[in-house]
C-alpha atoms as a PDB file:
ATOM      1  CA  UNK A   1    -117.496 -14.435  -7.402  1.00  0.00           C
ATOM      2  CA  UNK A   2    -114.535 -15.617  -5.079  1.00  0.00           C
ATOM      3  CA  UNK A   3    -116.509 -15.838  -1.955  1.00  0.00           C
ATOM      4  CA  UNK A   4    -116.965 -18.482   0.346  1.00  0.00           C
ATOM      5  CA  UNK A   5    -120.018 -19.813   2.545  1.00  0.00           C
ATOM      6  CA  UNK A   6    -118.881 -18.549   6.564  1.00  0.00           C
ATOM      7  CA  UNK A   7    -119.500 -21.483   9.157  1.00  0.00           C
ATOM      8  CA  UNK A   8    -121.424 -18.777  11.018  1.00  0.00           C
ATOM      9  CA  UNK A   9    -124.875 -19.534  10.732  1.00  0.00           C
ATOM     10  CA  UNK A  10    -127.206 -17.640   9.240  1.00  0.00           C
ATOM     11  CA  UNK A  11    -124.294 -16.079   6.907  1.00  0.00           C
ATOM     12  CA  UNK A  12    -124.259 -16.615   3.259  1.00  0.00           C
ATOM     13  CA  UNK A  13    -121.266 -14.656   1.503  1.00  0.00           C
ATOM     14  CA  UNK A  14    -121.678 -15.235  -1.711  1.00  0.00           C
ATOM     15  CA  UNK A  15    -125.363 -14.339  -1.545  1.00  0.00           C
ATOM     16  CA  UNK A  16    -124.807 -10.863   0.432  1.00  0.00           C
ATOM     17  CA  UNK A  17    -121.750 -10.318  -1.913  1.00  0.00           C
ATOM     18  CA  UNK A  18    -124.362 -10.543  -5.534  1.00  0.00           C
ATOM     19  CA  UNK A  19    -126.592  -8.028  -3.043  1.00  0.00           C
ATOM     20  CA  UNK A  20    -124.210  -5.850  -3.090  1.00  0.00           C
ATOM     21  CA  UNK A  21    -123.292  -6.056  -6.350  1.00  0.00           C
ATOM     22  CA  UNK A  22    -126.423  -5.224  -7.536  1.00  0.00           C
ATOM     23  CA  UNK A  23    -126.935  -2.690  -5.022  1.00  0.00           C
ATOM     24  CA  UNK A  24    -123.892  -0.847  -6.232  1.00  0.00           C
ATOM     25  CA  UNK A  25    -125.255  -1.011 -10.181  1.00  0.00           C
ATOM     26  CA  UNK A  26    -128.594   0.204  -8.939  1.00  0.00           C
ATOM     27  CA  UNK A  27    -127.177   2.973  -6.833  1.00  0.00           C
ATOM     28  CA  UNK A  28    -124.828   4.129  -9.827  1.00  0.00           C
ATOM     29  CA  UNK A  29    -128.003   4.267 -12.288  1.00  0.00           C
ATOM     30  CA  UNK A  30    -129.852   5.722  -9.936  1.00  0.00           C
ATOM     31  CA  UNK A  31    -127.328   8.940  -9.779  1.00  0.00           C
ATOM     32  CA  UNK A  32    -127.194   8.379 -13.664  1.00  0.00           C
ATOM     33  CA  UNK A  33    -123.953   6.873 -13.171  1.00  0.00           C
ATOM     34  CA  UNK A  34    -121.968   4.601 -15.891  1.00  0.00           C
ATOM     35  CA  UNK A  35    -121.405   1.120 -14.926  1.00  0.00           C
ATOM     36  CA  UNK A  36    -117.833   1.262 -15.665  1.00  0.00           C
ATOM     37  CA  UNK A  37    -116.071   4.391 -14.812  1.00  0.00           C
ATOM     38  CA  UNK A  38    -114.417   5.579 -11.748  1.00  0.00           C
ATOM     39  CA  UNK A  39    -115.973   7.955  -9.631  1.00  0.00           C
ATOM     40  CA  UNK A  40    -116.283  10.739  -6.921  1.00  0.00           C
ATOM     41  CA  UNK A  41    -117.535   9.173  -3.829  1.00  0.00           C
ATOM     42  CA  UNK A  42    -118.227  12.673  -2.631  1.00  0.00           C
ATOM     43  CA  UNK A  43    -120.261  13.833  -5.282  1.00  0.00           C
ATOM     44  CA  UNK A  44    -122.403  10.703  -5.256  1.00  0.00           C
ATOM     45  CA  UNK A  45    -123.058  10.651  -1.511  1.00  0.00           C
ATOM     46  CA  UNK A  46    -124.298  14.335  -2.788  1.00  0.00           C
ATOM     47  CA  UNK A  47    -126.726  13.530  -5.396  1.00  0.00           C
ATOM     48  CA  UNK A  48    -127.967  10.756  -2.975  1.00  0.00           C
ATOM     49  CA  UNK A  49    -128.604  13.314  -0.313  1.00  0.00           C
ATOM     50  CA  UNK A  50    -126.083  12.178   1.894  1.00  0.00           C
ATOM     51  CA  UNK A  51    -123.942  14.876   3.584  1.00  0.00           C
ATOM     52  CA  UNK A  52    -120.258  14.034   3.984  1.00  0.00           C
ATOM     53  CA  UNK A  53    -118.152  15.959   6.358  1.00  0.00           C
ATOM     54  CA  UNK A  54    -114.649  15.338   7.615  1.00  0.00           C
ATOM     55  CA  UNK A  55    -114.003  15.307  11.089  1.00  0.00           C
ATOM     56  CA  UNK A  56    -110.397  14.973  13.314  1.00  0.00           C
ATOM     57  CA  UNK A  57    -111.365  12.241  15.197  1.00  0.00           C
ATOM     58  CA  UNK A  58    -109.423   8.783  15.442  1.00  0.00           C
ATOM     59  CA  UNK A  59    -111.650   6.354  13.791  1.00  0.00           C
ATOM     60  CA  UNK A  60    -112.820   5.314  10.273  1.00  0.00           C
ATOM     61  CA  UNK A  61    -116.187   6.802   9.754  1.00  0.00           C
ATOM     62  CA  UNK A  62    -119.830   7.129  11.062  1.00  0.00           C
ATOM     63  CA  UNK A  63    -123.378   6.904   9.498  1.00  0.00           C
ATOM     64  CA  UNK A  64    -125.673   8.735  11.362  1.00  0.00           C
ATOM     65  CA  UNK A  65    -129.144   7.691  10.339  1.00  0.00           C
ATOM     66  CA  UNK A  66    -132.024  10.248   9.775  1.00  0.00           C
ATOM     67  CA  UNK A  67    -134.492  12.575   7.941  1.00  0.00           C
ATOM     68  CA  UNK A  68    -130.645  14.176   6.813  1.00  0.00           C
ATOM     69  CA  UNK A  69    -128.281  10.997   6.550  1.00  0.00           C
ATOM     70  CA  UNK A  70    -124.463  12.219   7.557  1.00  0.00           C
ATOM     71  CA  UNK A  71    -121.501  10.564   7.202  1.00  0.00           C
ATOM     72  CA  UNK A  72    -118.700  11.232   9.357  1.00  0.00           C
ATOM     73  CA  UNK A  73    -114.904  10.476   8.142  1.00  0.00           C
ATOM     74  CA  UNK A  74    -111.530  10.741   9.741  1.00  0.00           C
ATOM     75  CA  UNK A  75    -109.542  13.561   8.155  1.00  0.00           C
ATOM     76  CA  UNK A  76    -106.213  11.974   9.898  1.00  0.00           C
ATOM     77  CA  UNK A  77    -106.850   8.693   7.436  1.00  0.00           C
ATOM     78  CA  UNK A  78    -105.253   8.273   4.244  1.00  0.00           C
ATOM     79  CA  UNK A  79    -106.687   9.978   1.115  1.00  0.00           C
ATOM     80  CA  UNK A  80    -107.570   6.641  -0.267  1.00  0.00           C
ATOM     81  CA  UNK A  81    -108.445   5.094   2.557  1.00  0.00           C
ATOM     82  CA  UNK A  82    -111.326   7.843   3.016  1.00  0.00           C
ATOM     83  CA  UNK A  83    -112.715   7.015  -0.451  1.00  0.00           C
ATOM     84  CA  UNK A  84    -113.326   3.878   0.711  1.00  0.00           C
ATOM     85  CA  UNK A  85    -114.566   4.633   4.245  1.00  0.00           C
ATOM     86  CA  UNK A  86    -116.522   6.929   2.440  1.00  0.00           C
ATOM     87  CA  UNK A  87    -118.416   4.018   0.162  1.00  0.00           C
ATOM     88  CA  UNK A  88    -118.509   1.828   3.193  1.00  0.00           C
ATOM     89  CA  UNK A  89    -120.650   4.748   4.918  1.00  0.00           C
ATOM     90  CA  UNK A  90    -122.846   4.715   2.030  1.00  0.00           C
ATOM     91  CA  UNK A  91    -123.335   0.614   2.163  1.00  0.00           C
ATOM     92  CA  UNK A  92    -124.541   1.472   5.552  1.00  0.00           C
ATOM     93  CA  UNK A  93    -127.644   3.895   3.687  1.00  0.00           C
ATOM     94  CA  UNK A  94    -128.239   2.105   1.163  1.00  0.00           C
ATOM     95  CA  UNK A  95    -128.951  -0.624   2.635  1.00  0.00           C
ATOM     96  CA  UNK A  96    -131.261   0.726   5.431  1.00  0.00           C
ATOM     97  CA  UNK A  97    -128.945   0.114   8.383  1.00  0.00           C
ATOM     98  CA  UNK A  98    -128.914   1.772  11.718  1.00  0.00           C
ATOM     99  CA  UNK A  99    -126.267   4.665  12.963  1.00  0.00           C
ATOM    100  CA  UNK A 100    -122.678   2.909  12.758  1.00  0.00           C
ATOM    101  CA  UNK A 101    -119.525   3.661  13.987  1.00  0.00           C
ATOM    102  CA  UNK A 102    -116.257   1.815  12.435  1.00  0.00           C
ATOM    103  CA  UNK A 103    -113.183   1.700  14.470  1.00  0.00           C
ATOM    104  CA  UNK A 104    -109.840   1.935  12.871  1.00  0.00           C
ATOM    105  CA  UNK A 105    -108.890  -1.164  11.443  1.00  0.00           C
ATOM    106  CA  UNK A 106    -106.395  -2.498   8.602  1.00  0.00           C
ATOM    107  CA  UNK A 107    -106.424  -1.202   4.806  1.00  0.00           C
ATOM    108  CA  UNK A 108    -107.369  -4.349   3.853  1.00  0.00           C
ATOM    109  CA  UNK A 109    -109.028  -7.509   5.659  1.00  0.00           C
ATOM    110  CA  UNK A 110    -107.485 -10.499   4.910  1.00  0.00           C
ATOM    111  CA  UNK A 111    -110.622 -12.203   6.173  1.00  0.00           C
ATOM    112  CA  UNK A 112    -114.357 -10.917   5.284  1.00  0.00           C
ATOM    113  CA  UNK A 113    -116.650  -9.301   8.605  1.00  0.00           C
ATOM    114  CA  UNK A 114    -118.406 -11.697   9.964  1.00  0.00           C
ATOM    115  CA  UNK A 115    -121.276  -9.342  10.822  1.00  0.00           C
ATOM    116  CA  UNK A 116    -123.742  -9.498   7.660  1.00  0.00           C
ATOM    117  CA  UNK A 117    -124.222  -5.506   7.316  1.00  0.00           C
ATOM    118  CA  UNK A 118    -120.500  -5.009   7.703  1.00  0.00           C
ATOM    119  CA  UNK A 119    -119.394  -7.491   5.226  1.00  0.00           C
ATOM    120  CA  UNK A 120    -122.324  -5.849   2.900  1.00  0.00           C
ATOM    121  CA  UNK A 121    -121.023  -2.538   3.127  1.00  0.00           C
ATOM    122  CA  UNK A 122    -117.296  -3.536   2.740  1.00  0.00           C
ATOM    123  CA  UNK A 123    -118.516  -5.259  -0.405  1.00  0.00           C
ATOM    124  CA  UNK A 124    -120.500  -2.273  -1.590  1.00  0.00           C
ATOM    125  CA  UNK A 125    -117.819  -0.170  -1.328  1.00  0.00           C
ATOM    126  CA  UNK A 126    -115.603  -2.441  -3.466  1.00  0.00           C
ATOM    127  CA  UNK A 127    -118.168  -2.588  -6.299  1.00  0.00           C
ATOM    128  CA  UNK A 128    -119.378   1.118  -5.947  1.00  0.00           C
ATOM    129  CA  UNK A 129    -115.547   2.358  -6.655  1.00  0.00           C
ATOM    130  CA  UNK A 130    -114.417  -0.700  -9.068  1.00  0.00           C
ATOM    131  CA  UNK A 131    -116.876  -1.922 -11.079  1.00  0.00           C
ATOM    132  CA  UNK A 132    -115.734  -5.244 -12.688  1.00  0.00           C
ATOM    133  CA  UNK A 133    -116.261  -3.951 -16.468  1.00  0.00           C
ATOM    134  CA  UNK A 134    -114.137  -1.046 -15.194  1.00  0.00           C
ATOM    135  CA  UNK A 135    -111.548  -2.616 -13.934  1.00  0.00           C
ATOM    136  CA  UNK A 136    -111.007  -5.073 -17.077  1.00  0.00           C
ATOM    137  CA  UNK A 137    -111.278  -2.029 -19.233  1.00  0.00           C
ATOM    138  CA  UNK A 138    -108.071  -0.137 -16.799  1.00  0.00           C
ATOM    139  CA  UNK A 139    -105.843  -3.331 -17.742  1.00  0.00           C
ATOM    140  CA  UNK A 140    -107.155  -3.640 -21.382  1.00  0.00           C
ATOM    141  CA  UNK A 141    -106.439  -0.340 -22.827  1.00  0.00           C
ATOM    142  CA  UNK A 142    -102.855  -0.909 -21.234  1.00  0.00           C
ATOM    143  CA  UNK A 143    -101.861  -4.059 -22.505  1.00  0.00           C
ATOM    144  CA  UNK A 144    -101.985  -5.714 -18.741  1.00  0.00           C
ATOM    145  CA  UNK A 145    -103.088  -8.911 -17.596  1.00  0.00           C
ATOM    146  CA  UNK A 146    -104.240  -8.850 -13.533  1.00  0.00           C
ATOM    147  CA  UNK A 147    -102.169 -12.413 -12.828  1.00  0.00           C
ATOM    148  CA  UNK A 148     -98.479 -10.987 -14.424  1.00  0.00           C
ATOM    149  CA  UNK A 149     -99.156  -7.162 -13.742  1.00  0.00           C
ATOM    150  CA  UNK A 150     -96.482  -5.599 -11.551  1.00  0.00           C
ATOM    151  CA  UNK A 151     -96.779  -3.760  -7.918  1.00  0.00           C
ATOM    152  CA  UNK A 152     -96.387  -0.352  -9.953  1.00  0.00           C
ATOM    153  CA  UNK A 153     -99.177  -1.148 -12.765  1.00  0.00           C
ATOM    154  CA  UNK A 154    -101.063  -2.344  -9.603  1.00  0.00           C
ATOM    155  CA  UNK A 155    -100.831   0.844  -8.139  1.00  0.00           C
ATOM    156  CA  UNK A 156    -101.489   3.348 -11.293  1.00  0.00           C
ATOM    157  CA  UNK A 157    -104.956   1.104 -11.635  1.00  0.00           C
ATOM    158  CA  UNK A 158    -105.605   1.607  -7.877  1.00  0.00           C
ATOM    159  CA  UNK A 159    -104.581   5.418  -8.275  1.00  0.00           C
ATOM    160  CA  UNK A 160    -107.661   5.400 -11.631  1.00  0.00           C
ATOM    161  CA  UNK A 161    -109.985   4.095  -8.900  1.00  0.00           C
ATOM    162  CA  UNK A 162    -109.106   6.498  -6.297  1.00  0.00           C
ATOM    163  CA  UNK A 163    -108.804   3.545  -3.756  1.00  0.00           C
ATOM    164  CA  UNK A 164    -105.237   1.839  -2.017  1.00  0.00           C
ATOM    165  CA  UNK A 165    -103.051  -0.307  -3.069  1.00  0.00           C
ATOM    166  CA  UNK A 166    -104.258  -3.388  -0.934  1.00  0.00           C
ATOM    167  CA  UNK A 167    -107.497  -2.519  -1.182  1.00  0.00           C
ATOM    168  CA  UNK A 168    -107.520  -2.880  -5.348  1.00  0.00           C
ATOM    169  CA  UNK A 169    -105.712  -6.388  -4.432  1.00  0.00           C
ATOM    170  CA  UNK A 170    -108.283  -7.749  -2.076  1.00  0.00           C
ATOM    171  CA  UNK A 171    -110.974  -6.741  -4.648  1.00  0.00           C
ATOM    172  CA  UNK A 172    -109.528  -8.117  -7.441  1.00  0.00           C
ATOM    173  CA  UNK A 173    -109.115 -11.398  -5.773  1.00  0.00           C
ATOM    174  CA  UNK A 174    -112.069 -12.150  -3.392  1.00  0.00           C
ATOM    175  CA  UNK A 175    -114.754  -9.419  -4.994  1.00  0.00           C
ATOM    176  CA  UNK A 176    -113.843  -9.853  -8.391  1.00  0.00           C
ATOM    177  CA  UNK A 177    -112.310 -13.424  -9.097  1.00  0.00           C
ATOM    178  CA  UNK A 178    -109.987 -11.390 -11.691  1.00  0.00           C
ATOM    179  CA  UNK A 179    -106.182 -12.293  -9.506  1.00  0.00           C
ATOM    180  CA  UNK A 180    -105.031 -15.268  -7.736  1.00  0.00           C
ATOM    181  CA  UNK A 181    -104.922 -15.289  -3.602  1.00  0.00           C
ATOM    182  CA  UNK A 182    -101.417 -16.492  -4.307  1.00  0.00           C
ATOM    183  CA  UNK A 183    -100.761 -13.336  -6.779  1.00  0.00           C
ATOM    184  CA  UNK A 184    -102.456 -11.567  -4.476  1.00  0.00           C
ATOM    185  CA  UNK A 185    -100.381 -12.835  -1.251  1.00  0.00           C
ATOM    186  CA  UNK A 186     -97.329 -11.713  -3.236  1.00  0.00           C
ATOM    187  CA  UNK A 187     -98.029  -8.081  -4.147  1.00  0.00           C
ATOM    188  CA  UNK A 188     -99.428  -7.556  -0.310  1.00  0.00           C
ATOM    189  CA  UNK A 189     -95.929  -7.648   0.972  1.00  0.00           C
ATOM    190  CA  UNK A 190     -94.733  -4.583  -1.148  1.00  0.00           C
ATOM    191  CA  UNK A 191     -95.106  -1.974   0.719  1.00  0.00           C
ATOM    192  CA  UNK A 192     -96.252   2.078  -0.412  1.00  0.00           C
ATOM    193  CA  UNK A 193     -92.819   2.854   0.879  1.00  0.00           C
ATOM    194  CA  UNK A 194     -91.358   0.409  -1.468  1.00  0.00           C
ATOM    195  CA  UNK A 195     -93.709   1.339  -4.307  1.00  0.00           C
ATOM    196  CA  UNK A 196     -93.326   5.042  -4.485  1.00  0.00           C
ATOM    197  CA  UNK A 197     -89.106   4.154  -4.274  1.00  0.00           C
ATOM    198  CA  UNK A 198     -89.385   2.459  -7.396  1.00  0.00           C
ATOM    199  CA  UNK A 199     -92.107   4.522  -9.326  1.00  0.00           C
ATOM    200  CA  UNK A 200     -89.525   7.819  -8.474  1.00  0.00           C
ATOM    201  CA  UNK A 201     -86.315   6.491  -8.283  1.00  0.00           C
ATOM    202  CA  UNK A 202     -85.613   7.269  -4.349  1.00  0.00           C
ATOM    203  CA  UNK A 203     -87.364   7.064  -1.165  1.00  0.00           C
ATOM    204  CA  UNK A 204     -90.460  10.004  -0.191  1.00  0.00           C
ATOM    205  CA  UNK A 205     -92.369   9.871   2.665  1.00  0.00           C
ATOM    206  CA  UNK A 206     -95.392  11.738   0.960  1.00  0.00           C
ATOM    207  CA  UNK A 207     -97.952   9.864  -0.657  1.00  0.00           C
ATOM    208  CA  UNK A 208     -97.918   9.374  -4.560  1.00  0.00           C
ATOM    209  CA  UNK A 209    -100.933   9.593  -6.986  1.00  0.00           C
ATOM    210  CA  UNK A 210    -100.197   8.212 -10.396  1.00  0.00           C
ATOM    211  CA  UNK A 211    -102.393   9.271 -13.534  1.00  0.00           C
ATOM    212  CA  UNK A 212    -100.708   8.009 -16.510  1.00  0.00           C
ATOM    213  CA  UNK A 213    -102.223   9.039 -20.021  1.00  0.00           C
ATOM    214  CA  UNK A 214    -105.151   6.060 -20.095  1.00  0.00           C
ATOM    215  CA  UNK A 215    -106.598   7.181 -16.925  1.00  0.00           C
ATOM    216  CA  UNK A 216    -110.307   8.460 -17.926  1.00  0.00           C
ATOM    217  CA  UNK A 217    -111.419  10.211 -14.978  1.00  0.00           C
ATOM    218  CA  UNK A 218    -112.040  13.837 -15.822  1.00  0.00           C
ATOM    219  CA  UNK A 219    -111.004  14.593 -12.099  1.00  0.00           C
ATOM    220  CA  UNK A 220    -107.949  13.980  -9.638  1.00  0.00           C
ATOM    221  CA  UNK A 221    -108.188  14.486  -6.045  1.00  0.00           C
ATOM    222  CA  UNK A 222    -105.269  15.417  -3.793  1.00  0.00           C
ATOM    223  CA  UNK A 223    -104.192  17.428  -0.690  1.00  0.00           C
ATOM    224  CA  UNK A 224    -100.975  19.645  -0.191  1.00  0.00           C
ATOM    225  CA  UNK A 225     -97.897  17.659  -0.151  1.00  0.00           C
ATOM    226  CA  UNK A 226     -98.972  15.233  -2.234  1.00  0.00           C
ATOM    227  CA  UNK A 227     -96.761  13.818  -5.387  1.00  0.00           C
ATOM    228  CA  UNK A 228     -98.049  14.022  -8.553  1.00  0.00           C
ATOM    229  CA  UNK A 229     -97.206  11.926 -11.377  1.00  0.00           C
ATOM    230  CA  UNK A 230     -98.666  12.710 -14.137  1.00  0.00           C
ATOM    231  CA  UNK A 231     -97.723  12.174 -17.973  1.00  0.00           C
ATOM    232  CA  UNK A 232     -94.861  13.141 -19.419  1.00  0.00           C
ATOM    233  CA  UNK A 233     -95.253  16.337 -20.757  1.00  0.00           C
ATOM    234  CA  UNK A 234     -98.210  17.487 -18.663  1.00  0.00           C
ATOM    235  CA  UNK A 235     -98.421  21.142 -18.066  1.00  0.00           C
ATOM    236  CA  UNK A 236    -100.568  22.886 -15.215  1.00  0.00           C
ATOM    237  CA  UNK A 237    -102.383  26.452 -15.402  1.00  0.00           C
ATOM    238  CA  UNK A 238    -101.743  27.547 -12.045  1.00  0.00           C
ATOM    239  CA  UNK A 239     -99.618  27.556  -9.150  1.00  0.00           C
ATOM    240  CA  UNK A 240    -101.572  25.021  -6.639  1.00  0.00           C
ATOM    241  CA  UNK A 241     -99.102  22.723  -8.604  1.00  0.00           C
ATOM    242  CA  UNK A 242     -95.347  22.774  -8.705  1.00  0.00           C
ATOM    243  CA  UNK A 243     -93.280  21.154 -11.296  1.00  0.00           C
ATOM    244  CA  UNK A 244     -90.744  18.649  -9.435  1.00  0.00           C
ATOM    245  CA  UNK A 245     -88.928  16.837 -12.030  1.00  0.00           C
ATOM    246  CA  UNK A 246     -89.042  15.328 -14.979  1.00  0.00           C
ATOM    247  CA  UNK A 247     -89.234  10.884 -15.156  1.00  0.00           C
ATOM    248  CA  UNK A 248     -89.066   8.491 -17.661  1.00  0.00           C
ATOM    249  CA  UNK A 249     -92.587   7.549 -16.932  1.00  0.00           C
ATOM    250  CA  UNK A 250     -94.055  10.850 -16.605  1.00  0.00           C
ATOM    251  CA  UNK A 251     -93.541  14.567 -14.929  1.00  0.00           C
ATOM    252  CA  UNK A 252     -94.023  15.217 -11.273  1.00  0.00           C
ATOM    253  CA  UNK A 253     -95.570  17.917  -9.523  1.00  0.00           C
ATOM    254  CA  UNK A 254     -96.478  18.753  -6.434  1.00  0.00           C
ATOM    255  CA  UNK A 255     -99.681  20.066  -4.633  1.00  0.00           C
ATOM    256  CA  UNK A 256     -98.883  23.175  -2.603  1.00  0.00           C
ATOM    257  CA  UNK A 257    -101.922  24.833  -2.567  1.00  0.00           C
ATOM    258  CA  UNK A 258    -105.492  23.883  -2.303  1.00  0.00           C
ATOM    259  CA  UNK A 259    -107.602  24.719  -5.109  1.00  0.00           C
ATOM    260  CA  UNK A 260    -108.478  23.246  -8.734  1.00  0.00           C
ATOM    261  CA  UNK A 261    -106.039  23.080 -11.169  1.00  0.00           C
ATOM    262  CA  UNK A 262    -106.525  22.197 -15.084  1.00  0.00           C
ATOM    263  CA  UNK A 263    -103.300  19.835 -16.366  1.00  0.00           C
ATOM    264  CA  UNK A 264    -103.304  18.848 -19.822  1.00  0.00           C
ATOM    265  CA  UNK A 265    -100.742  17.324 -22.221  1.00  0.00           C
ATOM    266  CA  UNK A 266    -101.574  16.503 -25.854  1.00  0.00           C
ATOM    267  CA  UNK A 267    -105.704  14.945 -25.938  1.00  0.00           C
ATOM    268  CA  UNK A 268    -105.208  13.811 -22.352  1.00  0.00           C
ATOM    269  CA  UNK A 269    -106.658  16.717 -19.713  1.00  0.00           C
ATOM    270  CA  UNK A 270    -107.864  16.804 -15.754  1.00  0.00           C
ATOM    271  CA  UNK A 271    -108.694  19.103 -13.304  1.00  0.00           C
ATOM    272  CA  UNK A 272    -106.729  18.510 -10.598  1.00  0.00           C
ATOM    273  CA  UNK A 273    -109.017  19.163  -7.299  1.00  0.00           C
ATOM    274  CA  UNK A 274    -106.503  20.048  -4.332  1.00  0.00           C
ATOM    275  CA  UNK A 275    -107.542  20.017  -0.273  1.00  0.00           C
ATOM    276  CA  UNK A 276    -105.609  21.067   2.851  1.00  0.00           C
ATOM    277  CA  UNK A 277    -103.642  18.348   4.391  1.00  0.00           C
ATOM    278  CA  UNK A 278    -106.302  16.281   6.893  1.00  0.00           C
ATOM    279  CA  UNK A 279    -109.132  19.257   5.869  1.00  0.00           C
ATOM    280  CA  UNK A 280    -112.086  19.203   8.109  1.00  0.00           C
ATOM    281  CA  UNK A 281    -115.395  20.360   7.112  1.00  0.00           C
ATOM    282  CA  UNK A 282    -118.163  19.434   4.425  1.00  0.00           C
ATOM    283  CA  UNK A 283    -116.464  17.509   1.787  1.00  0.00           C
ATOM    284  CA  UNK A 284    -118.023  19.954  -1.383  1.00  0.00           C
ATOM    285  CA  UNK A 285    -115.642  22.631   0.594  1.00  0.00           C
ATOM    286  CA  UNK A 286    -112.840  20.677   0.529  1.00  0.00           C
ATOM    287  CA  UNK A 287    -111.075  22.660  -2.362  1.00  0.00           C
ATOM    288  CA  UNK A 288    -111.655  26.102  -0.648  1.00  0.00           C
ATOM    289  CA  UNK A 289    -109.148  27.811   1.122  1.00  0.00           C
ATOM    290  CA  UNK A 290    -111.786  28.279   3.833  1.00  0.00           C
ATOM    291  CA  UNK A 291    -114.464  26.505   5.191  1.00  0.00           C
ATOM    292  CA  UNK A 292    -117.947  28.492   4.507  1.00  0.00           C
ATOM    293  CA  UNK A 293    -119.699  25.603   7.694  1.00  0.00           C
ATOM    294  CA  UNK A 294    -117.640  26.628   9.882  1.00  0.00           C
END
């Protein structure tokens, strides 16, 4: 671990940060989770017993504390970044902490909290979605090394996490030790704008999930008006996905529809799991064309 001692007293990082780490291991076997794989935030916080519901409101996420833990996430906050917000949330349970609100703040911290139970769930979170024998695996069985990989290999592993493109960065150099803070420094200043322009070829303003033919995860989640790219080849068995074009690197599609959607080229197969753009309601619904909570 990359993670230094805080002159604050009574704040050890690099103890809270192995706390977490076990935490996270214990909380995956205790859902009878791998130690490796990516996951569904969602469907954990579900077998844990912790509703998650999505909410318009302009801020992170909540934990409400009680006999029937909640937690509470912005719907108006980047796909990704409500995966994460999601496992932060979670930190928050499993560690026993009070009801929390977290304000909006960046993607990714270039300095840890320096409140205990916030850097412990930020750290949770990291380890919960991207375990370190995961993450070596996602660069393995592609032939990339973390220090020389480029923004766009960044990005497809960050897209097999489910998590951002900064956020994988921070993780893989402060949580994880596996990238340099100076490699690190260097991918930050691409930006997704700059990313998606050279993954497709031109400029989008919708946000881009990558899945190349590696990527394990038996699900994909999306809302309409996301891209798609997915490998080349890849055909879908209904019409919540549109074919855009074809790419050197793989096919894109489009999500127009919520709904779930089988794609499959070859061995490789997913369902693709499609939500209305910033859906609120209980997260299980979010593939529904309507919401049976409200």
């Amino acid at each position: 671990m990359n993670v230094m001692r805080t002159t604050k007293p009574g704040i050890n990082r690099r103890a809270l940060a192995t706390q977490a780490m076990q935490a996270a291991a214990a909380t995956r076997a205790k859902a009878k989770l791998d130690q490796s794989g990516p996951i569904c935030i969602y469907g954990l916080c579900d077998s844990l017993g912790v509703t998650v519901r999505f909410n318009k409101i302009n801020m992170e996420g909540m934990y409400q504390r009680g006999a029937l833990p909640r937690i509470h996430l912005s719907a108006r906050r980047p796909l990704a970044r409500r995966t994460y917000n999601c496992a932060h949330e979670l930190g928050h349970h499993v560690f026993g902490h009070g009801s929390s609100i977290d304000e909006l703040r960046e993607d990714a911290k270039a300095e840890p909290w320096e409140d205990p139970k916030e850097f412990l769930a930020d750290t949770f979170a990291g380890f919960i979605l991207m375990p370190i024998i995961g993450l070596r695996s996602a660069f393995s069985v592609r032939g990339w090394v973390p220090e020389k990989a480029t923004p766009a290999q960044m990005f497809t592993v960050a897209c097999e996490f489910g998590v951002g493109y900064a956020t994988l960065l921070t993780h893989l150099s402060a949580g994880v030790n596996m990238l340099s803070r100076t490699r690190a420094s260097v991918l930050q200043r691409v930006k997704p704008k700059a990313l998606r322009a050279e993954i497709l070829g031109t400029l989008v303003s919708e946000p881009l999930i990558v899945a190349d033919q590696h990527r394990i995860s038996p699900t994909l989640d999306a809302e309409i008006n996301t891209l798609l790219l997915l490998p080349p080849g890849t055909e879908v068995a209904s019409g919540s996905l549109v074919y855009e074009r074809d790419l050197d690197d793989g096919r894109l599609f489009r999500a127009v529809r919520p709904g779930i959607v089988q794609a499959n080229v070859g061995t490789w197969a997913a369902f693709m799991r499609i939500a209305p753009e910033e859906y609120a309601g209980l997260a299980q619904y979010r593939h529904l064309e309507e919401d049976p909570d409200e």
